[in-house]
PDB file of N, CA and C in Angstrom:
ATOM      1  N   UNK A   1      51.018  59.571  65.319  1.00  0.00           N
ATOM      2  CA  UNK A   1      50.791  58.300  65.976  1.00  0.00           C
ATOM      3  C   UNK A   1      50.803  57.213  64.903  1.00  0.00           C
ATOM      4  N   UNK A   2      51.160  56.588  65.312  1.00  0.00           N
ATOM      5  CA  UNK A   2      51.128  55.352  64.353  1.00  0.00           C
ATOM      6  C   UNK A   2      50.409  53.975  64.268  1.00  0.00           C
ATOM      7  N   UNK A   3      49.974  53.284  63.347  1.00  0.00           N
ATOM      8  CA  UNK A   3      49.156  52.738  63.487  1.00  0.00           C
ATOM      9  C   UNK A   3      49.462  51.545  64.384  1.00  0.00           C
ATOM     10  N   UNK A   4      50.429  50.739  65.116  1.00  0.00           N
ATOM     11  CA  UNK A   4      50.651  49.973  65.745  1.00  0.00           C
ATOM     12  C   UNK A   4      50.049  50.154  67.080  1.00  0.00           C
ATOM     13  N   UNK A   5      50.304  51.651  67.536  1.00  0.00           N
ATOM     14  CA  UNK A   5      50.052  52.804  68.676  1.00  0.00           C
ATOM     15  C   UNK A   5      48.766  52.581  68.711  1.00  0.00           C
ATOM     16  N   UNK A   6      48.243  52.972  67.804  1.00  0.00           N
ATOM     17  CA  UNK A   6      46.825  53.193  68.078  1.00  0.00           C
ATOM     18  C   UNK A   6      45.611  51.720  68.101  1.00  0.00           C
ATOM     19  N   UNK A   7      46.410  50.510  67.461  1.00  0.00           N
ATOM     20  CA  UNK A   7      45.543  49.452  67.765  1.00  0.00           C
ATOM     21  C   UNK A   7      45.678  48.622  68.836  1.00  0.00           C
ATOM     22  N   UNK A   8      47.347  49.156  69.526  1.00  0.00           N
ATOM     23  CA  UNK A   8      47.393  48.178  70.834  1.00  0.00           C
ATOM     24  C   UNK A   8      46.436  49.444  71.865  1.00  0.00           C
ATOM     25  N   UNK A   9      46.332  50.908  71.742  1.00  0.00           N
ATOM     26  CA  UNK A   9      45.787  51.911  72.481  1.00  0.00           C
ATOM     27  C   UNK A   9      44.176  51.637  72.615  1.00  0.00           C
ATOM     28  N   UNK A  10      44.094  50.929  71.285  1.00  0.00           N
ATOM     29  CA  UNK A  10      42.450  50.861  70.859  1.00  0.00           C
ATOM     30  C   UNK A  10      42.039  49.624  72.026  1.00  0.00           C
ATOM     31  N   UNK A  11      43.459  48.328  72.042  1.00  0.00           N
ATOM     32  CA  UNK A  11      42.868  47.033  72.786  1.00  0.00           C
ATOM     33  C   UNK A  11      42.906  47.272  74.197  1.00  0.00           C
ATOM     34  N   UNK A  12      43.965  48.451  74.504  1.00  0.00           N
ATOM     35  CA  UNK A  12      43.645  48.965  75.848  1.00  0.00           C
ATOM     36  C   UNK A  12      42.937  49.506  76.286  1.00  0.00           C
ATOM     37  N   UNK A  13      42.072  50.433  75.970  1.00  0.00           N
ATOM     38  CA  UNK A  13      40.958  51.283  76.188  1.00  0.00           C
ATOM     39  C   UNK A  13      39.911  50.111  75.822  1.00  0.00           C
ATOM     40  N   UNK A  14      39.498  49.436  75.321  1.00  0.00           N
ATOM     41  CA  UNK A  14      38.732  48.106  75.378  1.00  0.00           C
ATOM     42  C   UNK A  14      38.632  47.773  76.649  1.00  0.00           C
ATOM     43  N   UNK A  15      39.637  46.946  77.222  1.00  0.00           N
ATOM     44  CA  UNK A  15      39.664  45.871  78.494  1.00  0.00           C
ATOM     45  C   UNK A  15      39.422  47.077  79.223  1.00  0.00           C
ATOM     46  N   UNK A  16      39.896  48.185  79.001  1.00  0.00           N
ATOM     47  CA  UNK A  16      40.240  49.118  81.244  1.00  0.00           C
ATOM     48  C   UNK A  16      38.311  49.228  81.295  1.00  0.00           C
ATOM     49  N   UNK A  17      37.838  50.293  79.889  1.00  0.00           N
ATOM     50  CA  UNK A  17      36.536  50.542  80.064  1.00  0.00           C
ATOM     51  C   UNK A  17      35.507  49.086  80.086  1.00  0.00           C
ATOM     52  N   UNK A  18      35.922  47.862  79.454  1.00  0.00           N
ATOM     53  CA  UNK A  18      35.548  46.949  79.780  1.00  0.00           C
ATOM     54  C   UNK A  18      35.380  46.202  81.072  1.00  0.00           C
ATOM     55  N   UNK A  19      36.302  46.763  81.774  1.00  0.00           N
ATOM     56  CA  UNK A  19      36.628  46.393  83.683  1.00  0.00           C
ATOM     57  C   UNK A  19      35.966  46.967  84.045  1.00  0.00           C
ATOM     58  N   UNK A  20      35.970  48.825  83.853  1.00  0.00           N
ATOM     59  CA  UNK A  20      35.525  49.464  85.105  1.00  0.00           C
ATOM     60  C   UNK A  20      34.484  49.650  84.509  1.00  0.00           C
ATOM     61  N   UNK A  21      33.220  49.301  83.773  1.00  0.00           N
ATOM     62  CA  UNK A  21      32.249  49.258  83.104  1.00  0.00           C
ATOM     63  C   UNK A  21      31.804  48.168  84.051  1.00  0.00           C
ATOM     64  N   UNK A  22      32.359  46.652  84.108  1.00  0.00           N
ATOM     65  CA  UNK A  22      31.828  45.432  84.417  1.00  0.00           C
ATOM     66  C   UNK A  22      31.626  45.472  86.222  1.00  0.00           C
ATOM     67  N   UNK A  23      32.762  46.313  86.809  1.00  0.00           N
ATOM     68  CA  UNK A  23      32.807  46.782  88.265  1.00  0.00           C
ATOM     69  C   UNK A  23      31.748  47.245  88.660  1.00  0.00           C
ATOM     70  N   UNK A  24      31.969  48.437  87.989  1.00  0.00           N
ATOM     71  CA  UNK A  24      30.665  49.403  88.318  1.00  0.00           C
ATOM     72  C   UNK A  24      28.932  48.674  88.027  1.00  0.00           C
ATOM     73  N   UNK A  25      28.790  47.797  86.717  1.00  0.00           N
ATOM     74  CA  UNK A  25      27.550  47.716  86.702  1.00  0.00           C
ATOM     75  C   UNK A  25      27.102  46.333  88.224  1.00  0.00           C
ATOM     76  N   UNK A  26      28.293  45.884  88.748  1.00  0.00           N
ATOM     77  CA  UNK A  26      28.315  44.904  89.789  1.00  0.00           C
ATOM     78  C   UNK A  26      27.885  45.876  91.062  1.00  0.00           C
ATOM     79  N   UNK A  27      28.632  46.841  90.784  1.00  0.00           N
ATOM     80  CA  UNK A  27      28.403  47.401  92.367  1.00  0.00           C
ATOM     81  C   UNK A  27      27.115  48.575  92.465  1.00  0.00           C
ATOM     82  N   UNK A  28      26.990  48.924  91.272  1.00  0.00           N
ATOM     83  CA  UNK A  28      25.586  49.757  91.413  1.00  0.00           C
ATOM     84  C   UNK A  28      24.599  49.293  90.727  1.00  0.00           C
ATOM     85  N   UNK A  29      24.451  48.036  90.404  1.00  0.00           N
ATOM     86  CA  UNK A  29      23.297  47.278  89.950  1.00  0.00           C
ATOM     87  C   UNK A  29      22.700  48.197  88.936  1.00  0.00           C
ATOM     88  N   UNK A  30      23.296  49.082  88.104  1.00  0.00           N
ATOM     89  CA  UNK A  30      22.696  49.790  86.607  1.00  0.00           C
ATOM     90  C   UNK A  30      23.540  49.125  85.474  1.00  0.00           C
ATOM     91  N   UNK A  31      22.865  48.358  84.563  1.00  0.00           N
ATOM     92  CA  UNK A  31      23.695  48.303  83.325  1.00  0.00           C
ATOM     93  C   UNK A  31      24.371  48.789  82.686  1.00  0.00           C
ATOM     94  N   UNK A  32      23.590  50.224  82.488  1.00  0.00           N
ATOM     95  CA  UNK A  32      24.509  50.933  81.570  1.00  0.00           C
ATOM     96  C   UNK A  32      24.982  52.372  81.848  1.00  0.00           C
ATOM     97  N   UNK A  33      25.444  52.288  83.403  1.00  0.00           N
ATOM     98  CA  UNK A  33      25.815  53.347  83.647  1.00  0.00           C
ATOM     99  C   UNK A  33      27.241  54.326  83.550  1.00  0.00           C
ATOM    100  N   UNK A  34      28.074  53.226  82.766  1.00  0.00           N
ATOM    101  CA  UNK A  34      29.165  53.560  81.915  1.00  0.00           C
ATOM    102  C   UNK A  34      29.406  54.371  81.184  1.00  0.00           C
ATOM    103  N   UNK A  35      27.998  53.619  80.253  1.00  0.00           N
ATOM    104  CA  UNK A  35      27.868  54.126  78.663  1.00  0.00           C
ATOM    105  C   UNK A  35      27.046  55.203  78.817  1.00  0.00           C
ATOM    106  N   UNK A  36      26.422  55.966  79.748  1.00  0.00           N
ATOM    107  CA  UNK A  36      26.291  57.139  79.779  1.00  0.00           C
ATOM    108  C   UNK A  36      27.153  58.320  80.541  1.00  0.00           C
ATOM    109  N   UNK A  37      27.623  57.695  80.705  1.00  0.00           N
ATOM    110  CA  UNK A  37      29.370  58.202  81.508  1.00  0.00           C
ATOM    111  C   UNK A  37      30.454  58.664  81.090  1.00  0.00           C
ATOM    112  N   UNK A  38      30.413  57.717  79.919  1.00  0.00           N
ATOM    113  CA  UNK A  38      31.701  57.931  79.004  1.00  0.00           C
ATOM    114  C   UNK A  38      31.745  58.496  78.264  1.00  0.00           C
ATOM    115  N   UNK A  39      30.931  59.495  77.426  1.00  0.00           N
ATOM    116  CA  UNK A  39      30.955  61.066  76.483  1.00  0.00           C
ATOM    117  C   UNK A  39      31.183  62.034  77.582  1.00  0.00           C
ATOM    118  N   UNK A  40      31.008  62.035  78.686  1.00  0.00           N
ATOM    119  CA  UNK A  40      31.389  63.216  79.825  1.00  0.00           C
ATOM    120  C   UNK A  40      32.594  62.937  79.999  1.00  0.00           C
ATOM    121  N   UNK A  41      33.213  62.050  80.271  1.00  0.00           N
ATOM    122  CA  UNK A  41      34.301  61.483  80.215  1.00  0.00           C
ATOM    123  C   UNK A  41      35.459  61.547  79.082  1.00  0.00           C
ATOM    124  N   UNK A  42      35.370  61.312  78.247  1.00  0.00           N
ATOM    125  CA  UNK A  42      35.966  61.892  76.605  1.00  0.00           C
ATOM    126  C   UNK A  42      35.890  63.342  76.673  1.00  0.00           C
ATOM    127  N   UNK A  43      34.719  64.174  77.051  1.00  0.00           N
ATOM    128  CA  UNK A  43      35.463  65.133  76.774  1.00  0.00           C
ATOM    129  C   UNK A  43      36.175  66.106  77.867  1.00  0.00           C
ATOM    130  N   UNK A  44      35.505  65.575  78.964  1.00  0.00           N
ATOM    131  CA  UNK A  44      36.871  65.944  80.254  1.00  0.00           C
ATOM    132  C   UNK A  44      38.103  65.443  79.693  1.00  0.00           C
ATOM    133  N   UNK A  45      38.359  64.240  78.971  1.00  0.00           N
ATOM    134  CA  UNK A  45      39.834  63.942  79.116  1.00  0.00           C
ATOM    135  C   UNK A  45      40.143  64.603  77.668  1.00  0.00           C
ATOM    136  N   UNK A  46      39.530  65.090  76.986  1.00  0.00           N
ATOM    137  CA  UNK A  46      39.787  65.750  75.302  1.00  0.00           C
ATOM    138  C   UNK A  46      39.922  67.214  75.682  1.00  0.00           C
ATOM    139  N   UNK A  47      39.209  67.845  76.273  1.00  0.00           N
ATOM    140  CA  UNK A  47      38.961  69.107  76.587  1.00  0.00           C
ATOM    141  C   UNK A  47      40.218  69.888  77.820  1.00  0.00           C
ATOM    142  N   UNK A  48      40.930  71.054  77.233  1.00  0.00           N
ATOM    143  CA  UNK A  48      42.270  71.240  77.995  1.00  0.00           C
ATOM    144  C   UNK A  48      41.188  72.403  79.417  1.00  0.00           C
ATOM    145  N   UNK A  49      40.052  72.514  79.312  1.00  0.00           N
ATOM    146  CA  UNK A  49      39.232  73.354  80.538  1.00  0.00           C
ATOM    147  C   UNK A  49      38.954  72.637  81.477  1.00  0.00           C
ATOM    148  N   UNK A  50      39.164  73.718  82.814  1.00  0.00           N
ATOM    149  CA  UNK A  50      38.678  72.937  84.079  1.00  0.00           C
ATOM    150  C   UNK A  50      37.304  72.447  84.347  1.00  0.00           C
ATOM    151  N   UNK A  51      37.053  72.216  85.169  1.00  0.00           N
ATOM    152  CA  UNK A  51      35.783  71.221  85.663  1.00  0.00           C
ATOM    153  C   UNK A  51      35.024  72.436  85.824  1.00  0.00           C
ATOM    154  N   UNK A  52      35.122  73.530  86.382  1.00  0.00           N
ATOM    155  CA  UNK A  52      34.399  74.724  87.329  1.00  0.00           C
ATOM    156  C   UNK A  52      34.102  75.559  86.026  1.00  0.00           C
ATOM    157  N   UNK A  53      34.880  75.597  85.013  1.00  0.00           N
ATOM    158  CA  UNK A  53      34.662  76.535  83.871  1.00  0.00           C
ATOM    159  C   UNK A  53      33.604  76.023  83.584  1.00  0.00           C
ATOM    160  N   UNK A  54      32.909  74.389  83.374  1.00  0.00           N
ATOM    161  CA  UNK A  54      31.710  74.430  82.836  1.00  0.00           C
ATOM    162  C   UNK A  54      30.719  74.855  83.258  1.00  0.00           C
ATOM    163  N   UNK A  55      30.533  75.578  84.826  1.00  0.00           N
ATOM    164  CA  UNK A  55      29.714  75.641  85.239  1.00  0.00           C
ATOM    165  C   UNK A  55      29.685  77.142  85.297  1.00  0.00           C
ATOM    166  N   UNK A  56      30.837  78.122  85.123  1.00  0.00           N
ATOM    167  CA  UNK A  56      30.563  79.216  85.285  1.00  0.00           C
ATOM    168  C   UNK A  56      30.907  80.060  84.102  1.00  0.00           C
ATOM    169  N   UNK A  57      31.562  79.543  83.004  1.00  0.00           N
ATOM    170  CA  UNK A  57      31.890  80.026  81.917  1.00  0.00           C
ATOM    171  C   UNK A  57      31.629  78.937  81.052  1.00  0.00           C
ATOM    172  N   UNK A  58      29.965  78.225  80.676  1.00  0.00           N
ATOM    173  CA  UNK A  58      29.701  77.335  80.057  1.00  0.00           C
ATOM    174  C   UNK A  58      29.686  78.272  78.433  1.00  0.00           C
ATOM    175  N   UNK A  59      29.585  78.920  78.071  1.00  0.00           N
ATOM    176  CA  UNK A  59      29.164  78.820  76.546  1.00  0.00           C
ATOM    177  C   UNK A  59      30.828  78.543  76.036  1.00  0.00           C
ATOM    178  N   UNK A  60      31.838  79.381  76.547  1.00  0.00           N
ATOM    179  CA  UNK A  60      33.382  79.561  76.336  1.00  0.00           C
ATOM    180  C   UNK A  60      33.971  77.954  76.308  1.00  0.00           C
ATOM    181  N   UNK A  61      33.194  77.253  77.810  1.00  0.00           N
ATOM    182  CA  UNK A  61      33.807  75.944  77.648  1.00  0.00           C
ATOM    183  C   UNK A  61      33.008  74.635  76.786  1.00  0.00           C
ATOM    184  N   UNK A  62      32.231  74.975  76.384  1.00  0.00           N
ATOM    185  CA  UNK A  62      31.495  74.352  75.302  1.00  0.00           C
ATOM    186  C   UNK A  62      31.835  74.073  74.316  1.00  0.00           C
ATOM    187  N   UNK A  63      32.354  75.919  73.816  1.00  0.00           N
ATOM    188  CA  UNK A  63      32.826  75.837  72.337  1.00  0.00           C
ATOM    189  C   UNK A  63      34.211  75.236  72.122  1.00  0.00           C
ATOM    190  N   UNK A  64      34.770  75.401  73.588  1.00  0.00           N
ATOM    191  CA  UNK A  64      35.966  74.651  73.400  1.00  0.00           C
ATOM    192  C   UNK A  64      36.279  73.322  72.808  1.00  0.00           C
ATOM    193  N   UNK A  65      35.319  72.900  73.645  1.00  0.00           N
ATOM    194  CA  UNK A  65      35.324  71.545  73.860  1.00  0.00           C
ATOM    195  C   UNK A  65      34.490  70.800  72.142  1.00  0.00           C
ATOM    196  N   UNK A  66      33.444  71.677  71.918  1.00  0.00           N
ATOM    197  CA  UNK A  66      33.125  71.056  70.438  1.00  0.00           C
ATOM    198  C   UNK A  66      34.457  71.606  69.629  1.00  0.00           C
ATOM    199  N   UNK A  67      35.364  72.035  69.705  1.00  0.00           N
ATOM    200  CA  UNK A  67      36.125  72.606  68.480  1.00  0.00           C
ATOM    201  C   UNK A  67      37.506  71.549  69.077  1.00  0.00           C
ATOM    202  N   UNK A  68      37.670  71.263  70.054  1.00  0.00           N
ATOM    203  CA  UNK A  68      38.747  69.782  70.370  1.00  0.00           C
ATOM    204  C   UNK A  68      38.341  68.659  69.731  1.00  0.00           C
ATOM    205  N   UNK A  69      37.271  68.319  69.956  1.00  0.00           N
ATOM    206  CA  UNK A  69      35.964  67.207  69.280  1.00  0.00           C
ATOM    207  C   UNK A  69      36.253  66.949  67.695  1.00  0.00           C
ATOM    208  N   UNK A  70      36.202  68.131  67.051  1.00  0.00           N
ATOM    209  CA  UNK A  70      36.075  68.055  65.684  1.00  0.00           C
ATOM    210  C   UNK A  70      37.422  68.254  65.221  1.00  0.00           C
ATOM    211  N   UNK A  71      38.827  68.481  66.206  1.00  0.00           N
ATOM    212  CA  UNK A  71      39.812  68.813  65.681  1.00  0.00           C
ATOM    213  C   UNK A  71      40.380  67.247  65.768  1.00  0.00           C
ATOM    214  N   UNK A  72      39.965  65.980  66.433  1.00  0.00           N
ATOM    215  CA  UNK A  72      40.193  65.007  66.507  1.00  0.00           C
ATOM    216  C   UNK A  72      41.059  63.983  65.098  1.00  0.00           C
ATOM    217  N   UNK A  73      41.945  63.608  65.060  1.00  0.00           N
ATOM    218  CA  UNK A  73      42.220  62.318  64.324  1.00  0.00           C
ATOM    219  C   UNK A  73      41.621  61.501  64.317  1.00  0.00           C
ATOM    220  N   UNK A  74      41.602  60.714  63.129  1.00  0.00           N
ATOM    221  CA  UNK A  74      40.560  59.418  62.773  1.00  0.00           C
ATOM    222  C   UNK A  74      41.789  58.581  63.941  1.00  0.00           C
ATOM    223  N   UNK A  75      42.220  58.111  64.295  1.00  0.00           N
ATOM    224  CA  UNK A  75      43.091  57.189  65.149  1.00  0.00           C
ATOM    225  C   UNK A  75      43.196  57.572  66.326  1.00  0.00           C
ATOM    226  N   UNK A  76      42.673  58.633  66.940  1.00  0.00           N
ATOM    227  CA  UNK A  76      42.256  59.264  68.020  1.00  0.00           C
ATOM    228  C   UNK A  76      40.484  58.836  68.204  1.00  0.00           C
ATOM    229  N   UNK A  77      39.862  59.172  67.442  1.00  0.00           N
ATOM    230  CA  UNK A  77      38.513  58.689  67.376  1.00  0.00           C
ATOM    231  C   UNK A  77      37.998  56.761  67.338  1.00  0.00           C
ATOM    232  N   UNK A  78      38.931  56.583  66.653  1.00  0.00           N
ATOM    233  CA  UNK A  78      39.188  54.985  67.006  1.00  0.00           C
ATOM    234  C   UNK A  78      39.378  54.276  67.791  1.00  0.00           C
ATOM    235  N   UNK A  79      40.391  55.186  68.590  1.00  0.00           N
ATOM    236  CA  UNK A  79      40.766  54.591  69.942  1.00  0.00           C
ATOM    237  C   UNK A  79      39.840  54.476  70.962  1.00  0.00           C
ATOM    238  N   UNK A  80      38.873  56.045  70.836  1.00  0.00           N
ATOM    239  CA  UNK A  80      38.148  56.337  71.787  1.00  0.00           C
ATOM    240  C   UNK A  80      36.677  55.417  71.546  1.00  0.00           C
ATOM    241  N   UNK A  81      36.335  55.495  70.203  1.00  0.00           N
ATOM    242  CA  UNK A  81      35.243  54.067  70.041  1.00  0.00           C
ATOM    243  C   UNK A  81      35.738  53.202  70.455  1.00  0.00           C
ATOM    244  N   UNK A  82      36.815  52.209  71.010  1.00  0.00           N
ATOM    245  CA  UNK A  82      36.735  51.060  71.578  1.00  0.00           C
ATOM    246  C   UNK A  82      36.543  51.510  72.987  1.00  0.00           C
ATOM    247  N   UNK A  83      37.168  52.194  73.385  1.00  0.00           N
ATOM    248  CA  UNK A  83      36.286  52.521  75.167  1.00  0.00           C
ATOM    249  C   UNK A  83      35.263  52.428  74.870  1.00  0.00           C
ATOM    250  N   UNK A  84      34.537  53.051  73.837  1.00  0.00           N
ATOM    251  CA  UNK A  84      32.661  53.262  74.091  1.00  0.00           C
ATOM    252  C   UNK A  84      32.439  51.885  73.916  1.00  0.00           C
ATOM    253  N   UNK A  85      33.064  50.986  73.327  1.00  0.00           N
ATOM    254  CA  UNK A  85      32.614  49.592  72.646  1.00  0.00           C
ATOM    255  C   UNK A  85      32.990  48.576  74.171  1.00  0.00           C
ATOM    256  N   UNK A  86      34.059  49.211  74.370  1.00  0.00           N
ATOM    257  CA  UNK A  86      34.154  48.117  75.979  1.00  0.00           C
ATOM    258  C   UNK A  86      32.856  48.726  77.278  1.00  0.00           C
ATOM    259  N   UNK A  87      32.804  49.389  77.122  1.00  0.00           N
ATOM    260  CA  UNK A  87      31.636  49.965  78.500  1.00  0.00           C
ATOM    261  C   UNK A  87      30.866  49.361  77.703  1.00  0.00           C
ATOM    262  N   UNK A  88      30.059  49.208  76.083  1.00  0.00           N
ATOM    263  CA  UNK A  88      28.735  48.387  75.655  1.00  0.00           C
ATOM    264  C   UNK A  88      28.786  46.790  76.330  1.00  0.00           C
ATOM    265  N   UNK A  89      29.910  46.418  75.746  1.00  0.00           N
ATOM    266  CA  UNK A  89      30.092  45.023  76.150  1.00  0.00           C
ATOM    267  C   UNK A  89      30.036  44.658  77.508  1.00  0.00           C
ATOM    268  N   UNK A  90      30.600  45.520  78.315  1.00  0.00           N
ATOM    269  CA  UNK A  90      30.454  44.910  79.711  1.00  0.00           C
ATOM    270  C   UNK A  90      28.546  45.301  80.507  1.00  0.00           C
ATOM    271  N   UNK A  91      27.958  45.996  79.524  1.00  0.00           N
ATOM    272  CA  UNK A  91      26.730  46.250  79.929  1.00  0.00           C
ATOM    273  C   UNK A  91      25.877  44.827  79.140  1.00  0.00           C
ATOM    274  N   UNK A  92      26.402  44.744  77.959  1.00  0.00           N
ATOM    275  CA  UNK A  92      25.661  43.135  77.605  1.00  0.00           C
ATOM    276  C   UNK A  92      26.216  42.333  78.169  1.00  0.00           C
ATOM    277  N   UNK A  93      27.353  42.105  78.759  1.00  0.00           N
ATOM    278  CA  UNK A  93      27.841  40.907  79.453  1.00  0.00           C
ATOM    279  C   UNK A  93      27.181  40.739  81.000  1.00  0.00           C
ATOM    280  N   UNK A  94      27.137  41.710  81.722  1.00  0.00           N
ATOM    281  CA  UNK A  94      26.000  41.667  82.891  1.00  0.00           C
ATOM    282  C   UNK A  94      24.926  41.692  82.796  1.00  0.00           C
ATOM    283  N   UNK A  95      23.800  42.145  80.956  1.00  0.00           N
ATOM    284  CA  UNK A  95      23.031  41.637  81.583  1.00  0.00           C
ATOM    285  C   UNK A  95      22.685  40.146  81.046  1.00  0.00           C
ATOM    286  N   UNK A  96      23.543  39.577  80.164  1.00  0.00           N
ATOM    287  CA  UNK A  96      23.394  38.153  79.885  1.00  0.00           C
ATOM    288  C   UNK A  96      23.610  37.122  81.246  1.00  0.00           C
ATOM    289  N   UNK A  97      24.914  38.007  82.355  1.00  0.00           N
ATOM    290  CA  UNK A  97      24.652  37.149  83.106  1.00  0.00           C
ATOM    291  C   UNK A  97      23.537  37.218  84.295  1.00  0.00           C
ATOM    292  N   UNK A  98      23.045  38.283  83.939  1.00  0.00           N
ATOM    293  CA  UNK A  98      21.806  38.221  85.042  1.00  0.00           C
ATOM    294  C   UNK A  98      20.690  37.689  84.475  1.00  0.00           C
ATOM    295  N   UNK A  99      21.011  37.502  83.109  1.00  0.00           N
ATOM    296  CA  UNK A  99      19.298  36.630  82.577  1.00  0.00           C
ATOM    297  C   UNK A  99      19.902  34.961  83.328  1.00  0.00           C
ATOM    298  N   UNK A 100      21.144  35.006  82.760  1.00  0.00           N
ATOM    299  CA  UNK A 100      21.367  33.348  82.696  1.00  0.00           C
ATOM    300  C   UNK A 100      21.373  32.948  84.615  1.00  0.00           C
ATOM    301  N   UNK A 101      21.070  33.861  85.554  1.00  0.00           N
ATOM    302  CA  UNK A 101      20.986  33.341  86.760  1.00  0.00           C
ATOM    303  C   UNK A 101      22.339  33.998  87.924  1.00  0.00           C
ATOM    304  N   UNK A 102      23.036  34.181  87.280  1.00  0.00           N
ATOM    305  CA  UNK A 102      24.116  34.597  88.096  1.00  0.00           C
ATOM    306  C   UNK A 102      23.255  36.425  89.288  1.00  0.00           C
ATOM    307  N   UNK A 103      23.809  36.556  90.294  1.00  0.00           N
ATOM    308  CA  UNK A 103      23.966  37.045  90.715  1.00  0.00           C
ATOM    309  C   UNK A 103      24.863  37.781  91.579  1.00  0.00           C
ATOM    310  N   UNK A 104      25.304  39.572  91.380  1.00  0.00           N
ATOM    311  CA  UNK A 104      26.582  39.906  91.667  1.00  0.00           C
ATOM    312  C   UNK A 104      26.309  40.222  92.920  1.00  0.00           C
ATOM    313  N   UNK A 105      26.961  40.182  94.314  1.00  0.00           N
ATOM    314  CA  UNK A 105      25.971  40.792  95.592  1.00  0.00           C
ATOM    315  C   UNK A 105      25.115  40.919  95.748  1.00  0.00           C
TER     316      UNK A 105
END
């Protein structure tokens, strides 16, 4: 990957988790229910195991999943800190606007 790749990948994963971060904290009135969302999320989308394996072959899909984790690129890991950095932001941005008066529904 190259580094062009990975900083327009980085500004995209910004805005989407920045949206559906800012959506969600509108429609379920939790701040930060993103940002606890989004490590389950990383490694569903990092991890090549199904959904059902974690529940019935958890130690197998565990280790999987920590050994995808650590097999990661620094420009892979970069990318994926700006998702975590857009779900933060859209959790300080709702709740700055709920100090400053705004209300979402």
């Amino acid at each position: 990957m190259h580094i062009i790749q990975a900083v327009i990948g980085a500004i995209l994963y910004l805005v989407i988790f920045f949206s559906i971060g800012f959506i969600l904290n509108m429609l379920l009135k939790k701040t930060w229910t993103l940002v606890f969302i989004y490590p389950i999320f990383v490694i569903l989308m990092i991890d090549n195991v199904k959904l059902s394996s974690y529940v019935t072959e958890t130690s197998t899909a565990l280790a999987s999943a920590y050994e995808r984790l650590l097999g990661l690129q620094f420009l892979d890991i970069f990318m994926l800190g700006f998702g975590l950095l857009g779900a933060i932001l859209a959790g300080v941005t709702i709740r700055f606007l709920r100090k400053s008066g705004y209300s979402m529904f």
